[in-house]
N, C-alpha and C. Protein backbone atom coordinates (compact mmCIF):
# COMPACT_ATOMS: atom_id res chain seq x y z
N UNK A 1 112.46 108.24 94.80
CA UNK A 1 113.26 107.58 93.80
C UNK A 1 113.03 108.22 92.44
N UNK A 2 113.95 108.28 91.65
CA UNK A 2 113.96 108.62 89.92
C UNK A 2 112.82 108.01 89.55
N UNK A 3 112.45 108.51 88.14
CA UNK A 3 111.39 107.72 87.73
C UNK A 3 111.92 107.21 86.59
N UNK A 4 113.26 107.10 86.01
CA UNK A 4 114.14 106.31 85.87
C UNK A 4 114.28 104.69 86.02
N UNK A 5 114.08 104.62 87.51
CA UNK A 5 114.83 103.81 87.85
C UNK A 5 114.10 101.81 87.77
N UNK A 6 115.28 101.20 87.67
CA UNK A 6 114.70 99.86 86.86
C UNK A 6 115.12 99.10 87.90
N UNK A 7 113.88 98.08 88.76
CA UNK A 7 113.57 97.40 90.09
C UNK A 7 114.23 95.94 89.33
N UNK A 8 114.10 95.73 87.73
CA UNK A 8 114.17 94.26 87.86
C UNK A 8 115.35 93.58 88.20
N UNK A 9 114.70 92.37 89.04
CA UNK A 9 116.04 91.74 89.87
C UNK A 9 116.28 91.98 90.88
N UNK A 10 116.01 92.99 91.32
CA UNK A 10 116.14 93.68 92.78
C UNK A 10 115.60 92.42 94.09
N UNK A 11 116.19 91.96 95.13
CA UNK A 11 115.44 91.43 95.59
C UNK A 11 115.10 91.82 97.17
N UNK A 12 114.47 92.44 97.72
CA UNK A 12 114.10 93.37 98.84
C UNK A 12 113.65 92.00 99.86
N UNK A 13 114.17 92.05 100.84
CA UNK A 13 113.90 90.58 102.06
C UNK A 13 113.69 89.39 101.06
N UNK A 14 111.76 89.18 101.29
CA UNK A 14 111.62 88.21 100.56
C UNK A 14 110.93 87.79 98.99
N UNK A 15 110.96 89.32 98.58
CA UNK A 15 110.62 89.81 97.29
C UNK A 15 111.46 89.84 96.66
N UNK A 16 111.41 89.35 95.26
CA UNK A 16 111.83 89.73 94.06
C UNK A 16 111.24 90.15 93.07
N UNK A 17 111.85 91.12 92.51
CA UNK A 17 111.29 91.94 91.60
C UNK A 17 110.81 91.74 90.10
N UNK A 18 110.17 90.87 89.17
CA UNK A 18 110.23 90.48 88.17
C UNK A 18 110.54 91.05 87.09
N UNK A 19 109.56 91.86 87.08
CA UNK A 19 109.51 92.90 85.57
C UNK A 19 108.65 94.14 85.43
N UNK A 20 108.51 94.89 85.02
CA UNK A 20 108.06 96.14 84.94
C UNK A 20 106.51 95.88 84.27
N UNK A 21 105.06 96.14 84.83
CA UNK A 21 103.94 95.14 84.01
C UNK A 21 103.16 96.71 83.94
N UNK A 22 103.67 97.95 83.33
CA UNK A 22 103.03 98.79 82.71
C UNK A 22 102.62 99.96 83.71
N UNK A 23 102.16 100.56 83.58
CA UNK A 23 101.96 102.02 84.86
C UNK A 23 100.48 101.90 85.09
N UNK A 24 100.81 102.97 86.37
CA UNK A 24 99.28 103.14 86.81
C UNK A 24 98.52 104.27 85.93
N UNK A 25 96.98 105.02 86.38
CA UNK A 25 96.76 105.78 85.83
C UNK A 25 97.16 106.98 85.95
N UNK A 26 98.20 107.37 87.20
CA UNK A 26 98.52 108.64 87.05
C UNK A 26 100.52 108.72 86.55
N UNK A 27 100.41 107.09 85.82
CA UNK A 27 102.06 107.71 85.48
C UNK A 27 103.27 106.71 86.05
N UNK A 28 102.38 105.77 87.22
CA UNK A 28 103.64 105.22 88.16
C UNK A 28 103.53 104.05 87.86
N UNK A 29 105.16 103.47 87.49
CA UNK A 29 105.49 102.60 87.22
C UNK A 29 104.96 101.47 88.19
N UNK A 30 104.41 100.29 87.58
CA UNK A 30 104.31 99.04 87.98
C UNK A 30 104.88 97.61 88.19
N UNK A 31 104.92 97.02 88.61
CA UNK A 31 106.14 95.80 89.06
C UNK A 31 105.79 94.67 89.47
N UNK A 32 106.06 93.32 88.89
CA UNK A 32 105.44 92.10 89.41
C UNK A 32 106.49 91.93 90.39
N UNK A 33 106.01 91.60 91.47
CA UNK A 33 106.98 90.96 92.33
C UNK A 33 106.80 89.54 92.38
N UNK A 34 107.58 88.67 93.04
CA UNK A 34 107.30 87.21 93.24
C UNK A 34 108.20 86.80 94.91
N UNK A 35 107.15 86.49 95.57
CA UNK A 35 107.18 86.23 97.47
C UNK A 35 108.29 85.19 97.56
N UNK A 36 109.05 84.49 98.44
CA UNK A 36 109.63 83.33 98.38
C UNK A 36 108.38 82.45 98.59
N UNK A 37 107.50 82.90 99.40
CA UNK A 37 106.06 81.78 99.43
C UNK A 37 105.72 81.27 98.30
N UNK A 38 106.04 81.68 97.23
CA UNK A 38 105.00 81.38 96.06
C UNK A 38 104.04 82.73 95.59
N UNK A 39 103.88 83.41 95.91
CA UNK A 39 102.91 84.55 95.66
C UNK A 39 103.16 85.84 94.61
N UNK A 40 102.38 86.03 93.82
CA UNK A 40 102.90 86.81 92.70
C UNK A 40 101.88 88.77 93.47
N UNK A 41 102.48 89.57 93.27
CA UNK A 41 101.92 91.07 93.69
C UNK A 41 102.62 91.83 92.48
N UNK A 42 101.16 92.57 92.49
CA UNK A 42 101.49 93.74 91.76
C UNK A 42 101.85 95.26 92.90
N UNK A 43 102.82 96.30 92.25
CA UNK A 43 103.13 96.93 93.43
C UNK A 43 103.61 97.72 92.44
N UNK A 44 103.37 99.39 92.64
CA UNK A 44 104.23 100.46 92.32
C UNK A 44 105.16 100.73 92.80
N UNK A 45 106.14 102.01 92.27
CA UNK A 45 107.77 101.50 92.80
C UNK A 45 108.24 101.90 94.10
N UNK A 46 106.95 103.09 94.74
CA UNK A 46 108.01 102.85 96.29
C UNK A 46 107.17 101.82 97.07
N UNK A 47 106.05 101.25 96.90
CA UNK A 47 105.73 99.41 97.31
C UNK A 47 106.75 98.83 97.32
N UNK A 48 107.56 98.58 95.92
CA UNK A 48 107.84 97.20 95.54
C UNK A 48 109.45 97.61 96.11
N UNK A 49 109.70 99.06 96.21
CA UNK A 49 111.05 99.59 96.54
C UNK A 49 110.93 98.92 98.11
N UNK A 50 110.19 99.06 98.87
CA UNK A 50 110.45 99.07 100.78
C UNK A 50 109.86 97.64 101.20
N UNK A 51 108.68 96.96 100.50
CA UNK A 51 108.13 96.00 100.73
C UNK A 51 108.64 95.21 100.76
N UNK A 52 109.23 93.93 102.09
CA UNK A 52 110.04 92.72 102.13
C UNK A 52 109.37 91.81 102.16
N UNK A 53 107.98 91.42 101.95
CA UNK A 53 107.28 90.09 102.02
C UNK A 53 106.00 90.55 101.06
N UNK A 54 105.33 89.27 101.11
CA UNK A 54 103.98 89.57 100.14
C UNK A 54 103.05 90.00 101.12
N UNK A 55 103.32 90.18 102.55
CA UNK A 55 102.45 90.06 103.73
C UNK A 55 102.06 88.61 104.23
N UNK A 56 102.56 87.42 103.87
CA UNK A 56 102.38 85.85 103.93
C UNK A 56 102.07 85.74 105.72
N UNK A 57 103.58 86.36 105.86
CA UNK A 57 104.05 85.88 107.31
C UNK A 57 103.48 86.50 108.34
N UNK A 58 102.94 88.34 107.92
CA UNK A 58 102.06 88.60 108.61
C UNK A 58 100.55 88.16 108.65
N UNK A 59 100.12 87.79 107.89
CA UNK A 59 98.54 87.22 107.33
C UNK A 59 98.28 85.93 108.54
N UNK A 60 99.33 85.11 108.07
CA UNK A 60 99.07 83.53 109.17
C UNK A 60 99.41 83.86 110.53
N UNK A 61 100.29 84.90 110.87
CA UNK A 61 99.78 85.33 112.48
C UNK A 61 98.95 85.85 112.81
N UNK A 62 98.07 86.99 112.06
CA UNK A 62 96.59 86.92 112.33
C UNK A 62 95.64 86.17 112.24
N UNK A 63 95.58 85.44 111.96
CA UNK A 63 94.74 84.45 111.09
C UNK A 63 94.00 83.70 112.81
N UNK A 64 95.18 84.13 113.91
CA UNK A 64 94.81 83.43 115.26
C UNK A 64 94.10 84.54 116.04
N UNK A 65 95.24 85.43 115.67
CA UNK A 65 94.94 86.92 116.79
C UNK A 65 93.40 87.74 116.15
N UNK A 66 92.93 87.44 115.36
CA UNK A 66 91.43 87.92 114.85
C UNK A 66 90.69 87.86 116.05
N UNK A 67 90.11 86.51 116.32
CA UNK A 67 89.94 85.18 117.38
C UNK A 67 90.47 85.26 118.89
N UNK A 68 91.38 85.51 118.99
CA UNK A 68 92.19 85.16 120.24
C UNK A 68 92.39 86.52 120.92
N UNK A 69 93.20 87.61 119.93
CA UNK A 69 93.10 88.30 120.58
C UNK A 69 92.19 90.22 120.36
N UNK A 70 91.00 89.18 120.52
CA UNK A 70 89.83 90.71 120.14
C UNK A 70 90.28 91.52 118.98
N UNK A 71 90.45 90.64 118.04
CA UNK A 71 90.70 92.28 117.02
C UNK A 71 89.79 92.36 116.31
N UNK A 72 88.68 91.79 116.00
CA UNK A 72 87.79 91.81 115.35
C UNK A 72 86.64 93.21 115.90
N UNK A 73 87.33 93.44 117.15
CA UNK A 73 86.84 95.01 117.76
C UNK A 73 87.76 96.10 117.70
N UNK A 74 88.88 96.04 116.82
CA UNK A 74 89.87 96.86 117.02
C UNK A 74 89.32 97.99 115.77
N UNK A 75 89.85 99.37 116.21
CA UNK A 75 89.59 100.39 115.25
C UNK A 75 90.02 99.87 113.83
N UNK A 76 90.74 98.77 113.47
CA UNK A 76 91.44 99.05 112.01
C UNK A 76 90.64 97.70 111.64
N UNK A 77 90.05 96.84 112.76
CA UNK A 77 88.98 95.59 112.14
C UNK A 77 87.52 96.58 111.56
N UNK A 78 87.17 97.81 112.39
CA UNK A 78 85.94 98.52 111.81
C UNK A 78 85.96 99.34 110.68
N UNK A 79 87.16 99.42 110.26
CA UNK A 79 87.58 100.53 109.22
C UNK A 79 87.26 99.66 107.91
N UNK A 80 87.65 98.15 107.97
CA UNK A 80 87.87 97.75 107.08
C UNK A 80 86.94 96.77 107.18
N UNK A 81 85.55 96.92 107.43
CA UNK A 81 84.41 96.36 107.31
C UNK A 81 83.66 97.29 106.66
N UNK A 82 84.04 98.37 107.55
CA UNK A 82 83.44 99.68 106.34
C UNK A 82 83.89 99.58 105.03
N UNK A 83 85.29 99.42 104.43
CA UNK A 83 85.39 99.89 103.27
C UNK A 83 84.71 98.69 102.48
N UNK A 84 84.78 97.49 102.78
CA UNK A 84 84.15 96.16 102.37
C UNK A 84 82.61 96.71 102.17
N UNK A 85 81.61 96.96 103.30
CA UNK A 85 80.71 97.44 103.27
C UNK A 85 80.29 98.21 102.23
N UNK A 86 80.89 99.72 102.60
CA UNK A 86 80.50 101.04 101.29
C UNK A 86 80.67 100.53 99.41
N UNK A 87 81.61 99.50 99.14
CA UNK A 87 81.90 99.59 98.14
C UNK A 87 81.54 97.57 97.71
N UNK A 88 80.74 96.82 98.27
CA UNK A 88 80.09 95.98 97.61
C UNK A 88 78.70 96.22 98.41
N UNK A 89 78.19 96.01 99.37
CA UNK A 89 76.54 95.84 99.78
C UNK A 89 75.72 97.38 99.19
N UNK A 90 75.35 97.12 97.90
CA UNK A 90 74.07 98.19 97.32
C UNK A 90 73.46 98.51 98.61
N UNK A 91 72.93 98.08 99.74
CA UNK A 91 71.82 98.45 100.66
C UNK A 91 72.70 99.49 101.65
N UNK A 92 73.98 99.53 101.53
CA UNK A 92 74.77 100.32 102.70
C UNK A 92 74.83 101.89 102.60
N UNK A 93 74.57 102.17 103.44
CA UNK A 93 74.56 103.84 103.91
C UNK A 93 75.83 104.42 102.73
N UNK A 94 76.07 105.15 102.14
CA UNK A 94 76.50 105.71 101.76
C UNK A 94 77.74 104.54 100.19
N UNK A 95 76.70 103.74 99.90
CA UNK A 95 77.07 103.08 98.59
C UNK A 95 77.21 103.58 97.55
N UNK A 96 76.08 104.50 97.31
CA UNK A 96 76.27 105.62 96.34
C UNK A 96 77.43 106.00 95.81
N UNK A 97 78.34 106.64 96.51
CA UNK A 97 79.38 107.47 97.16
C UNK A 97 80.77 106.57 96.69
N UNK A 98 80.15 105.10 96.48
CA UNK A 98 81.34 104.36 96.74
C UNK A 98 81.25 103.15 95.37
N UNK A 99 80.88 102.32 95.93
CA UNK A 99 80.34 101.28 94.92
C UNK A 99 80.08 101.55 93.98
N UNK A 100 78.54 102.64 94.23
CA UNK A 100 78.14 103.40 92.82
C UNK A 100 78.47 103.96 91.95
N UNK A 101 80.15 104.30 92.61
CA UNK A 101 80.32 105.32 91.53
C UNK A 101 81.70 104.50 90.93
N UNK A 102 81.86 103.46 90.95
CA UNK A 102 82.73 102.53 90.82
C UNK A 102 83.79 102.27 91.29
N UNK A 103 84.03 102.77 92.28
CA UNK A 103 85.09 102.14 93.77
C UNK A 103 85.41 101.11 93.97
N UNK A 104 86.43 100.13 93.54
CA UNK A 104 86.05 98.77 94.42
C UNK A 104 87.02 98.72 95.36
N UNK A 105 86.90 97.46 96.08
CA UNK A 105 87.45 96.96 97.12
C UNK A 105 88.90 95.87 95.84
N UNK A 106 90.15 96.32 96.28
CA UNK A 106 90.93 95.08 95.74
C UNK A 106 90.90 93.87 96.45
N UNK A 107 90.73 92.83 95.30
CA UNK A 107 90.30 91.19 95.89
C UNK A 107 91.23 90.36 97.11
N UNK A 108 92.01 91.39 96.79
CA UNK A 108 93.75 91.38 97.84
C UNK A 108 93.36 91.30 99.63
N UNK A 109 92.30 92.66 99.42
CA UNK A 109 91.66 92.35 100.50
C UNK A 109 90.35 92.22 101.26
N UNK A 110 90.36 91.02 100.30
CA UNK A 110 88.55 90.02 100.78
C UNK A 110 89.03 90.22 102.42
N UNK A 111 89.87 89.60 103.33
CA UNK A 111 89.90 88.88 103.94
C UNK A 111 90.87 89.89 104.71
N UNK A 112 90.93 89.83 106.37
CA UNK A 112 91.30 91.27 107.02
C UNK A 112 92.51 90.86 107.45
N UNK A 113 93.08 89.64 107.15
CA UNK A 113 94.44 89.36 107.36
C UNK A 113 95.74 90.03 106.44
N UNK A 114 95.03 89.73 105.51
CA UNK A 114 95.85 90.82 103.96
C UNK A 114 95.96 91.86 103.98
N UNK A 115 94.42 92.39 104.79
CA UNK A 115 94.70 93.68 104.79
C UNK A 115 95.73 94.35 105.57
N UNK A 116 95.45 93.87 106.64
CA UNK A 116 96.26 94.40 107.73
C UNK A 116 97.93 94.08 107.50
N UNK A 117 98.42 93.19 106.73
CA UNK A 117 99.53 92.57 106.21
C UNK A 117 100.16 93.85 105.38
N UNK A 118 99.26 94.17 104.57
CA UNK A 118 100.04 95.39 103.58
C UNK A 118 99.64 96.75 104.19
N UNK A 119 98.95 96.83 104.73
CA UNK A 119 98.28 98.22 105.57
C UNK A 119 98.80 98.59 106.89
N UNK A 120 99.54 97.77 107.94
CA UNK A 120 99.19 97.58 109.39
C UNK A 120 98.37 98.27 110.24
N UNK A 121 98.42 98.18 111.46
CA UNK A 121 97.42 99.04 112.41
C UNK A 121 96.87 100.36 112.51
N UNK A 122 95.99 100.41 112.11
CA UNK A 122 95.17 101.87 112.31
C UNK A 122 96.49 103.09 113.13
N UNK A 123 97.04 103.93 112.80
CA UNK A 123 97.98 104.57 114.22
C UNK A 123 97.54 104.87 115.24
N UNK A 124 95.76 105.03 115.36
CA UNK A 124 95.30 106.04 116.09
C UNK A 124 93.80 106.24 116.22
N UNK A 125 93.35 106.63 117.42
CA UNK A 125 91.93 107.15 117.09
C UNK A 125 91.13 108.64 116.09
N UNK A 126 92.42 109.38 115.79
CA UNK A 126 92.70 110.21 115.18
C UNK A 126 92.97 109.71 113.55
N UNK A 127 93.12 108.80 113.18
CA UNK A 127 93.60 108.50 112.17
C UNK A 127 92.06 107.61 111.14
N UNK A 128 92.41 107.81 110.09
CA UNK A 128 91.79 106.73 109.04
C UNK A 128 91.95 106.34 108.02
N UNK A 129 91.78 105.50 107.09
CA UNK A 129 91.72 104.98 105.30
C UNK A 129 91.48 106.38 104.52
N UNK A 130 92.84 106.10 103.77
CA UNK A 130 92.36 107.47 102.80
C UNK A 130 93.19 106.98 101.69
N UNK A 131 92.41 107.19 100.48
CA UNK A 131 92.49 106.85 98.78
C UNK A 131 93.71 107.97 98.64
N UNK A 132 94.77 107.46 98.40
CA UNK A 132 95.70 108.10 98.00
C UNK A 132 96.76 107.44 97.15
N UNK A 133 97.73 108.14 96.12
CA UNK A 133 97.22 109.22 95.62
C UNK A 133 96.30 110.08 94.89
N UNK A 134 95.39 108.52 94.15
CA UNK A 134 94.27 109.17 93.58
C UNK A 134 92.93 108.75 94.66
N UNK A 135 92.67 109.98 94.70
CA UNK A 135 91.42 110.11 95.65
C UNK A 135 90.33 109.45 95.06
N UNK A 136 89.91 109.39 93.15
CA UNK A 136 88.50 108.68 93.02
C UNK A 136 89.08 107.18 92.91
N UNK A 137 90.13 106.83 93.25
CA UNK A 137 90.86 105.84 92.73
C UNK A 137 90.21 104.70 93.99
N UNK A 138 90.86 102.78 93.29
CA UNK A 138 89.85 101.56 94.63
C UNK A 138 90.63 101.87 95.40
N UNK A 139 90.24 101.01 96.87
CA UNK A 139 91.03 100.47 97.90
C UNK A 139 91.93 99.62 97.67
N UNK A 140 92.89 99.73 96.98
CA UNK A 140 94.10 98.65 97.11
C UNK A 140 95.70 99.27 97.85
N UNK A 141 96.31 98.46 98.06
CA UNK A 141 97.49 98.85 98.74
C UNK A 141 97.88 99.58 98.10
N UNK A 142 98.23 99.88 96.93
CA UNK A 142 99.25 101.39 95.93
C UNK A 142 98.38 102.30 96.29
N UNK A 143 96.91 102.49 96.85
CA UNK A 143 96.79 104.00 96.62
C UNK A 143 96.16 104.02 97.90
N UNK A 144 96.58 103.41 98.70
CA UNK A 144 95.45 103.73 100.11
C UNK A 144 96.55 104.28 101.26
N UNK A 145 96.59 104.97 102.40
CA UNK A 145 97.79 105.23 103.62
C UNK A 145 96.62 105.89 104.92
N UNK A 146 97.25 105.72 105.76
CA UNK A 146 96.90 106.03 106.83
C UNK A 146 96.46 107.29 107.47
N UNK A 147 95.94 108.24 107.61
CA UNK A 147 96.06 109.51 107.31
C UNK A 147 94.99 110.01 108.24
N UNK A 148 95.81 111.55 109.24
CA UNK A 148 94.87 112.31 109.75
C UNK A 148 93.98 112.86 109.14
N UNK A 149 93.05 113.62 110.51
CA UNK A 149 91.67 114.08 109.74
C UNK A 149 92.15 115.37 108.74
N UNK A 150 93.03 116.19 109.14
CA UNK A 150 93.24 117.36 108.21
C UNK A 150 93.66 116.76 106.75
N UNK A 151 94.63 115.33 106.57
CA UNK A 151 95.17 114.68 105.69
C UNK A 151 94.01 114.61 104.88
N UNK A 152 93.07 113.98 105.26
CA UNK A 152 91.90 113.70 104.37
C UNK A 152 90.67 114.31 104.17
N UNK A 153 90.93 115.80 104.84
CA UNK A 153 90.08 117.32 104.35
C UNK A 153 90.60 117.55 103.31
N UNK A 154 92.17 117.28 103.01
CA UNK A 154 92.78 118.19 102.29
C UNK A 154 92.83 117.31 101.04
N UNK A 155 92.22 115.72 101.30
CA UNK A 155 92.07 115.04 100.09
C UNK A 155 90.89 114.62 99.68
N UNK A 156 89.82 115.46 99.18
CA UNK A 156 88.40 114.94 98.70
C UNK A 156 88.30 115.77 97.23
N UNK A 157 86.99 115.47 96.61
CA UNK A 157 86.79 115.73 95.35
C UNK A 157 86.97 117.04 95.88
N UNK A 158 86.68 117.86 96.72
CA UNK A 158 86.03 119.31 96.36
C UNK A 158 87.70 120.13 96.78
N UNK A 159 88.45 119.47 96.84
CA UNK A 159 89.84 120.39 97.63
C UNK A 159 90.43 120.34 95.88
N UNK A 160 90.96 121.89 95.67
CA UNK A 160 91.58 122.07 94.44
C UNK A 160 92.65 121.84 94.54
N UNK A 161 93.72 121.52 93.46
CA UNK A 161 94.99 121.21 93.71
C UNK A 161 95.71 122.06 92.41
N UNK A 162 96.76 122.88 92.92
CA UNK A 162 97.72 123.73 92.00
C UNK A 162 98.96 122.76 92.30
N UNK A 163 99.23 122.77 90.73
CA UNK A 163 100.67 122.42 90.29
C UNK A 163 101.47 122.86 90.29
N UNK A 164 103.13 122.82 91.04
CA UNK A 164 104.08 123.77 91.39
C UNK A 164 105.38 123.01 91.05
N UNK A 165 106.10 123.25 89.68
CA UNK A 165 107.32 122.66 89.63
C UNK A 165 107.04 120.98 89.43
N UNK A 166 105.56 120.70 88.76
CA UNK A 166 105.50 119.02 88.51
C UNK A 166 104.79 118.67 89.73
N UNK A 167 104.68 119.31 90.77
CA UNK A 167 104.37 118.49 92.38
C UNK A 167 103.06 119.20 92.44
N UNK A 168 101.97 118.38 92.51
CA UNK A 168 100.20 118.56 92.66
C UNK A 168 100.46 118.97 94.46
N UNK A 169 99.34 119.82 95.08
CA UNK A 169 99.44 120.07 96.01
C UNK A 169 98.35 120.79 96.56
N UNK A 170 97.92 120.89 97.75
CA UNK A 170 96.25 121.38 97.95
C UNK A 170 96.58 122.95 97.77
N UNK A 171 95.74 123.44 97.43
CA UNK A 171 95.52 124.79 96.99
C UNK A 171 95.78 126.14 98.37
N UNK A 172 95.16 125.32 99.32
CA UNK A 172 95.12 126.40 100.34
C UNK A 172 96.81 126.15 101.23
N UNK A 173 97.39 125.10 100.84
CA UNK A 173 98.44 124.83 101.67
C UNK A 173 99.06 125.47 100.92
N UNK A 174 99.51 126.05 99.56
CA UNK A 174 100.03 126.32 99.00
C UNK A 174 99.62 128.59 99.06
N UNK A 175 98.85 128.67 99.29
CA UNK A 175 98.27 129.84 99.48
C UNK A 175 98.56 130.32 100.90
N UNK A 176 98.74 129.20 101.69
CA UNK A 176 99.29 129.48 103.15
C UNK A 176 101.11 129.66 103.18
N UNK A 177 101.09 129.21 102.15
CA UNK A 177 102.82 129.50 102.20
C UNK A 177 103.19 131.22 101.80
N UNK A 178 102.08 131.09 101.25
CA UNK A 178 102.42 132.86 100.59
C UNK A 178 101.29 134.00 101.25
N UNK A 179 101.59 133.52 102.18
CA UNK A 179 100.55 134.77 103.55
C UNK A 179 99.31 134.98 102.54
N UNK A 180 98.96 134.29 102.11
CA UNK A 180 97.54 134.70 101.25
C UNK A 180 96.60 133.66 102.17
N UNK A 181 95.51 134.27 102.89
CA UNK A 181 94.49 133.47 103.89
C UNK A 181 93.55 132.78 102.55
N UNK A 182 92.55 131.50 103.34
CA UNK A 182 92.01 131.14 102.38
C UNK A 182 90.72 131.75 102.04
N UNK A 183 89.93 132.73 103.02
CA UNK A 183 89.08 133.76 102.45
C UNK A 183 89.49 134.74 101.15
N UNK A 184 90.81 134.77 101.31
CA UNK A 184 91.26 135.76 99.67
C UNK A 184 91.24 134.91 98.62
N UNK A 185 92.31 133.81 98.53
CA UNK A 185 92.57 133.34 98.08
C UNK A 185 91.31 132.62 97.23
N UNK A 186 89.88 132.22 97.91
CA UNK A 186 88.84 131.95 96.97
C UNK A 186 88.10 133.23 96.89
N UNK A 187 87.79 134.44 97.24
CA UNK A 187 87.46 135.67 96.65
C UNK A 187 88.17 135.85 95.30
N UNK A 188 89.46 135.64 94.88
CA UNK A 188 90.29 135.74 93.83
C UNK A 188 89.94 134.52 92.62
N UNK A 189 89.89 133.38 93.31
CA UNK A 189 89.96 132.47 92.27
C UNK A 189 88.63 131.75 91.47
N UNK A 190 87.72 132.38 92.45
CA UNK A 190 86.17 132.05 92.06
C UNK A 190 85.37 132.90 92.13
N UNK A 191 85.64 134.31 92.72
CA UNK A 191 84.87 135.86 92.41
C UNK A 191 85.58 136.39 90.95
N UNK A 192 86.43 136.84 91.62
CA UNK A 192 87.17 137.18 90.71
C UNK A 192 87.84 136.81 89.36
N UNK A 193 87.86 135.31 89.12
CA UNK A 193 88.48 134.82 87.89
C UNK A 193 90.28 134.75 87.53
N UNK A 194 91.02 134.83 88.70
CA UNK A 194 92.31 134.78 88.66
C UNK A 194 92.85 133.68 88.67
N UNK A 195 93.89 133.33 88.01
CA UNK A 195 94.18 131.85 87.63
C UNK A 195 94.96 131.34 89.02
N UNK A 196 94.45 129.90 88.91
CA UNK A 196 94.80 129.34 90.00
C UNK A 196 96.49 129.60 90.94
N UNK A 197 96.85 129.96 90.16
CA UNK A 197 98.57 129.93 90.51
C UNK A 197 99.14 131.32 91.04
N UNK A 198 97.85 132.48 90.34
CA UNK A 198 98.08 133.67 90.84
C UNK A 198 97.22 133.92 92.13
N UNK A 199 96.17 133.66 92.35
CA UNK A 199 95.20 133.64 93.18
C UNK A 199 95.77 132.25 94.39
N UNK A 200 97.01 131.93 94.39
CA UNK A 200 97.74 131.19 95.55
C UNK A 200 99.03 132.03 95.82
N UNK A 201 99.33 132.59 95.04
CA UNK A 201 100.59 133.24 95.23
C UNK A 201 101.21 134.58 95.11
N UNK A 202 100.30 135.22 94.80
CA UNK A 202 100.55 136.84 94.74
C UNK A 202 100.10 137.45 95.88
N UNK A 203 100.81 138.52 96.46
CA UNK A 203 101.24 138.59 97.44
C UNK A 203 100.00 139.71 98.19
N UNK A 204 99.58 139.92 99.20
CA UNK A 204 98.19 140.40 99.42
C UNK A 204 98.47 141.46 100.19
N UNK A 205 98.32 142.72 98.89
CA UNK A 205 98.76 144.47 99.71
C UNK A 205 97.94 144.95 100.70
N UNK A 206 98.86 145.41 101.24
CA UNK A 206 98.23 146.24 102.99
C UNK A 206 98.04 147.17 103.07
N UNK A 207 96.95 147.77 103.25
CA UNK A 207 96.59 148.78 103.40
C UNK A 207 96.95 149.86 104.39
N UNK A 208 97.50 151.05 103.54
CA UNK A 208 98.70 151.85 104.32
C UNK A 208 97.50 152.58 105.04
N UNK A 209 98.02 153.19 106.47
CA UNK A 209 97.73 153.69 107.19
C UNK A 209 97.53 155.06 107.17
């Protein structure tokens, strides 16, 4: 969508759109919505653009199936004990990392009915929680998605990202588009001192025969 474009009034299933309540930190517009339940959400604009409920209606059908039907062993009940875990209990394996460094958990989802309401099911055993789009950014629904393991190699502190035409993008995916392997491509940009944009995209001569 434009970044233009003005949600208020809009009313998507059982959302309506209130008013515009200021941007995030990287730029994206923000939006109160209001549930027919009663429930007020905050949501950026492709949330508040696709989202038809506050998650109400999904929340109170789990609320049985936790209980009833084993999910409290399901891959996406352990995921999200972990993130609860890493980012409030000081004593947890890798708090540091999380908590410590001021991560939180959104209050949205104390409780694994919510979560799963704005999140749904894990896809996969292949799959996990990944902070997106800002990677040092909390666990709340605007910045969290579902994401393979390469998805979330390619999203940690240490993966560089070149800017192309406004659009942030991992460095080596972008270096793979231009037959430049990623052994050159960091020989160039951290031996050598070539700026990020040339050291992804200039083109890598062959040695004539």
């Amino acid at each position: 969508m434009g970044k233009n474009i003005d949600l208020t009034g809009a009313t998507i299933g059982d959302i309506t759109v209130v008013a515009q309540v200021g941007v995030s930190p990287r730029g994206r517009k923000r939006w109160l919505c209001r549930c027919k339940c009663g429930a007020e959400v905050i949501r950026e604009t492709h949330a508040a653009s696709k989202a038809k409920s506050c998650g109400c209606a999904v929340a109170k059908r789990l609320r049985e199936s936790v209980v009833t039907h084993g999910q409290s062993r399901s891959r996406t009940y352990r995921i999200w004990c972990g993130i609860k875990t890493r980012t409030k209990n000081r004593n947890a394996t890798g708090y540091d990392h999380y908590g410590g460094r001021g991560v939180r958990l959104d209050p949205r989802w104390d409780t694994y009915e919510q979560f799963v309401a704005d999140m749904g099911e894990c896809p996969g055993p292949e799959w996990s929680l990944d902070r997106y789009p800002d990677r040092d950014g909390d666990y709340s629904p605007d910045n969290c998605r579902w994401a393979t393991r390469r998805q979330q190699a390619m999203n940690t502190r240490r993966t560089v990202f070149v800017t192309i035409d406004g659009v942030e993008r991992p460095a080596q995916d972008v270096a793979a588009e231009h037959g430049v392997n990623y052994g050159a491509f960091k020989m160039r940009y951290y031996i050598l001192g070539w700026s990020l944009l040339d050291a992804c995209t200039k083109p890598v001569r062959r040695k004539s025969k």
